[in-house]
C-alpha atoms as a PDB file:
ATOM      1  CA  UNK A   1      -9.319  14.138   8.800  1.00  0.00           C
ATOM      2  CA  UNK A   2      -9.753  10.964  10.561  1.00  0.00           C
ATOM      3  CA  UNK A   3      -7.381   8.069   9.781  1.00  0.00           C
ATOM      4  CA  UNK A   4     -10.073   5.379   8.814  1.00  0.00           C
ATOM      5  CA  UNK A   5     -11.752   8.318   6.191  1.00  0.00           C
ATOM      6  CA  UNK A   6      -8.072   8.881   4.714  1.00  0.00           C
ATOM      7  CA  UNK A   7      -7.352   5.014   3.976  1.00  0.00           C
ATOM      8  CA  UNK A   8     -10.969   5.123   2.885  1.00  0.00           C
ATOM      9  CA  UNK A   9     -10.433   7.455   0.421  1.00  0.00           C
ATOM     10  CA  UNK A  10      -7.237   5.706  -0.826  1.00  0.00           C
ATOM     11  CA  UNK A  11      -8.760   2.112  -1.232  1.00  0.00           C
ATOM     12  CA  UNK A  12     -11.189   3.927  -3.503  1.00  0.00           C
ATOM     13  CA  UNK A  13      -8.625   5.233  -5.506  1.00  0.00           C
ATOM     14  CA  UNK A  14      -6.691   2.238  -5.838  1.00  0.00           C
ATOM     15  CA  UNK A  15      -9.823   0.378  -7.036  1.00  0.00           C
ATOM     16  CA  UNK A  16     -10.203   3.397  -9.542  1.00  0.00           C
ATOM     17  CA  UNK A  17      -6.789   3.346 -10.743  1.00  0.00           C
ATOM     18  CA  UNK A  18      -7.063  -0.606 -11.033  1.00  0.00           C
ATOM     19  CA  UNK A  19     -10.435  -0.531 -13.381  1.00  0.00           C
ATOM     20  CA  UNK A  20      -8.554   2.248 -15.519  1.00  0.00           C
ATOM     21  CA  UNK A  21      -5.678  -0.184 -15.961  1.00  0.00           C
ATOM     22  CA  UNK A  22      -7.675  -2.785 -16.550  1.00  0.00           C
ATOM     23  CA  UNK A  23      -9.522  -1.076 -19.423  1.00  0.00           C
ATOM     24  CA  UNK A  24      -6.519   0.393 -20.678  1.00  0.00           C
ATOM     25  CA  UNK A  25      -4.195  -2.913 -20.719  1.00  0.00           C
ATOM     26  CA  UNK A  26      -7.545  -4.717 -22.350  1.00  0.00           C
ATOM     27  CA  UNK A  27      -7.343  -7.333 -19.888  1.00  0.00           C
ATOM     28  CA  UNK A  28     -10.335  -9.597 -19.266  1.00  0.00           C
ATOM     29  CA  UNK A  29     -11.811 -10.501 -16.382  1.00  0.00           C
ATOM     30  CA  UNK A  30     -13.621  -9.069 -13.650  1.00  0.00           C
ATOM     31  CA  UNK A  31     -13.331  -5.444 -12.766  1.00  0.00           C
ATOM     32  CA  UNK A  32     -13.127  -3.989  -9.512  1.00  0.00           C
ATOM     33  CA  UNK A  33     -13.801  -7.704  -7.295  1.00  0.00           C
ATOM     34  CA  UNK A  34     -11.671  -8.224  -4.727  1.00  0.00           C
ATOM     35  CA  UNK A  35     -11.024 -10.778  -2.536  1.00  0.00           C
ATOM     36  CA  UNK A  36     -11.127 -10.410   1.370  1.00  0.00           C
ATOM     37  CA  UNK A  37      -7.547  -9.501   1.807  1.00  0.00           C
ATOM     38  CA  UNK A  38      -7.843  -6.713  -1.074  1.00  0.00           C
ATOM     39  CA  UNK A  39      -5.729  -8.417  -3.561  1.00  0.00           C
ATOM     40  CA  UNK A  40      -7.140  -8.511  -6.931  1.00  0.00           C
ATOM     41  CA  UNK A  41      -9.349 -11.930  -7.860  1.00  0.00           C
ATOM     42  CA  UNK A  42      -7.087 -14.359  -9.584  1.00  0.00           C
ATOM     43  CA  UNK A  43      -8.043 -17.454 -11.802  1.00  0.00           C
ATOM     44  CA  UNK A  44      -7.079 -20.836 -10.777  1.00  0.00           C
ATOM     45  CA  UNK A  45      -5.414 -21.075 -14.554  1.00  0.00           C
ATOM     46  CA  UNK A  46      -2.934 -18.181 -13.520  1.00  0.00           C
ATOM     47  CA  UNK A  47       0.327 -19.005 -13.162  1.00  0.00           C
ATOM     48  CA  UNK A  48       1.740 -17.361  -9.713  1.00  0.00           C
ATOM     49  CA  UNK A  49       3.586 -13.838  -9.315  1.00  0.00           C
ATOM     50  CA  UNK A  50       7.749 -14.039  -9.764  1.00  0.00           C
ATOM     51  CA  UNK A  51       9.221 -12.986  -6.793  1.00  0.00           C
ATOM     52  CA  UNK A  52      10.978  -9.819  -6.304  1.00  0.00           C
ATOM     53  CA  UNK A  53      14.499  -9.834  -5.641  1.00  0.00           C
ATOM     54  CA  UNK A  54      14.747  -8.884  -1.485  1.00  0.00           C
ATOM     55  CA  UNK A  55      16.101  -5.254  -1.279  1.00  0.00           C
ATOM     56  CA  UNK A  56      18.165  -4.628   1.642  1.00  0.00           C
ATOM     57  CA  UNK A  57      18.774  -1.615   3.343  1.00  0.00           C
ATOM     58  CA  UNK A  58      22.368   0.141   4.284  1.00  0.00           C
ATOM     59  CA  UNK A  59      23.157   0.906   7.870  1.00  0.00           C
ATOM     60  CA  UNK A  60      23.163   4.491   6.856  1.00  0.00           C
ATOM     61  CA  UNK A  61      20.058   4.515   5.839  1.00  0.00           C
ATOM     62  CA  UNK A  62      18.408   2.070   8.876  1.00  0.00           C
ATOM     63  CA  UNK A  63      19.949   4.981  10.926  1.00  0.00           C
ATOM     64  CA  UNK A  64      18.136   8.143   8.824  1.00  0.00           C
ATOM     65  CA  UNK A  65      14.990   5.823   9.150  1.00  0.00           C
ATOM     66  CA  UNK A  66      15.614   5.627  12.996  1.00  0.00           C
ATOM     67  CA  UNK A  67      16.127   8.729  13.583  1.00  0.00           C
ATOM     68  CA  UNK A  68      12.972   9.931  12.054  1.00  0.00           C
ATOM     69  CA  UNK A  69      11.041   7.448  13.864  1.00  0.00           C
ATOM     70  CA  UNK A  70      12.835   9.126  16.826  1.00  0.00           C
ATOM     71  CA  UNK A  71      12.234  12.600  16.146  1.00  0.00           C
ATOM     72  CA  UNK A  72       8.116  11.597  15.429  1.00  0.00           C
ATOM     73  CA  UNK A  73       7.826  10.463  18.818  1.00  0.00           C
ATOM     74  CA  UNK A  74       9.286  13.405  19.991  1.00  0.00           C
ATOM     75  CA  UNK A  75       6.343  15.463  18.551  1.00  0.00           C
ATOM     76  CA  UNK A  76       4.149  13.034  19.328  1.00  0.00           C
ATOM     77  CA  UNK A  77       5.133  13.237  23.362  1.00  0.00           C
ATOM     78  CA  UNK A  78       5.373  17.212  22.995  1.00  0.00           C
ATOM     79  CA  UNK A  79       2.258  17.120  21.682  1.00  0.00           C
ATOM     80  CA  UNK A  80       0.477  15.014  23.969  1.00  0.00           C
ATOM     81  CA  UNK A  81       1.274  16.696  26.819  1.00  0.00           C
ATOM     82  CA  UNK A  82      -0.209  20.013  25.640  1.00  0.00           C
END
């Protein structure tokens, strides 16, 4: 599958999944309209988002992230030169 059809596919589902919470929360409003960033139309009258608190990540874990980035390229080059 191509990349562009598989983020396709999951911007339609997230639209889906937002009209079914929508309908099943009771909210008002309009259903499905997005704005041109794909974040949900908001009312002027709405008050804005809290923050979440920042997570940070362990060294440990920067490291497990790294070293899967690492071992992706790896494929990628092995690949690639097939």
């Amino acid at each position: 599958m191509q990349l562009s059809k598989i983020l396709a596919e999951i911007d339609l589902e997230i639209t889906r999944l937002e009209q079914a919470r929508t309908l099943l929360a009771g909210e008002t409003g309009s259903v499905g309209k997005r704005s041109r960033k794909g974040m949900p139309a908001t009312s002027a009258t709405e008050a804005a988002p809290k923050r979440k608190k920042k997570r940070n990540l362990s060294p440990e874990g920067r490291k497990r992230i790294a070293d899967a980035v690492r071992r992706r390229w790896e494929l990628q080059k092995k690949n690639a030169s097939k």
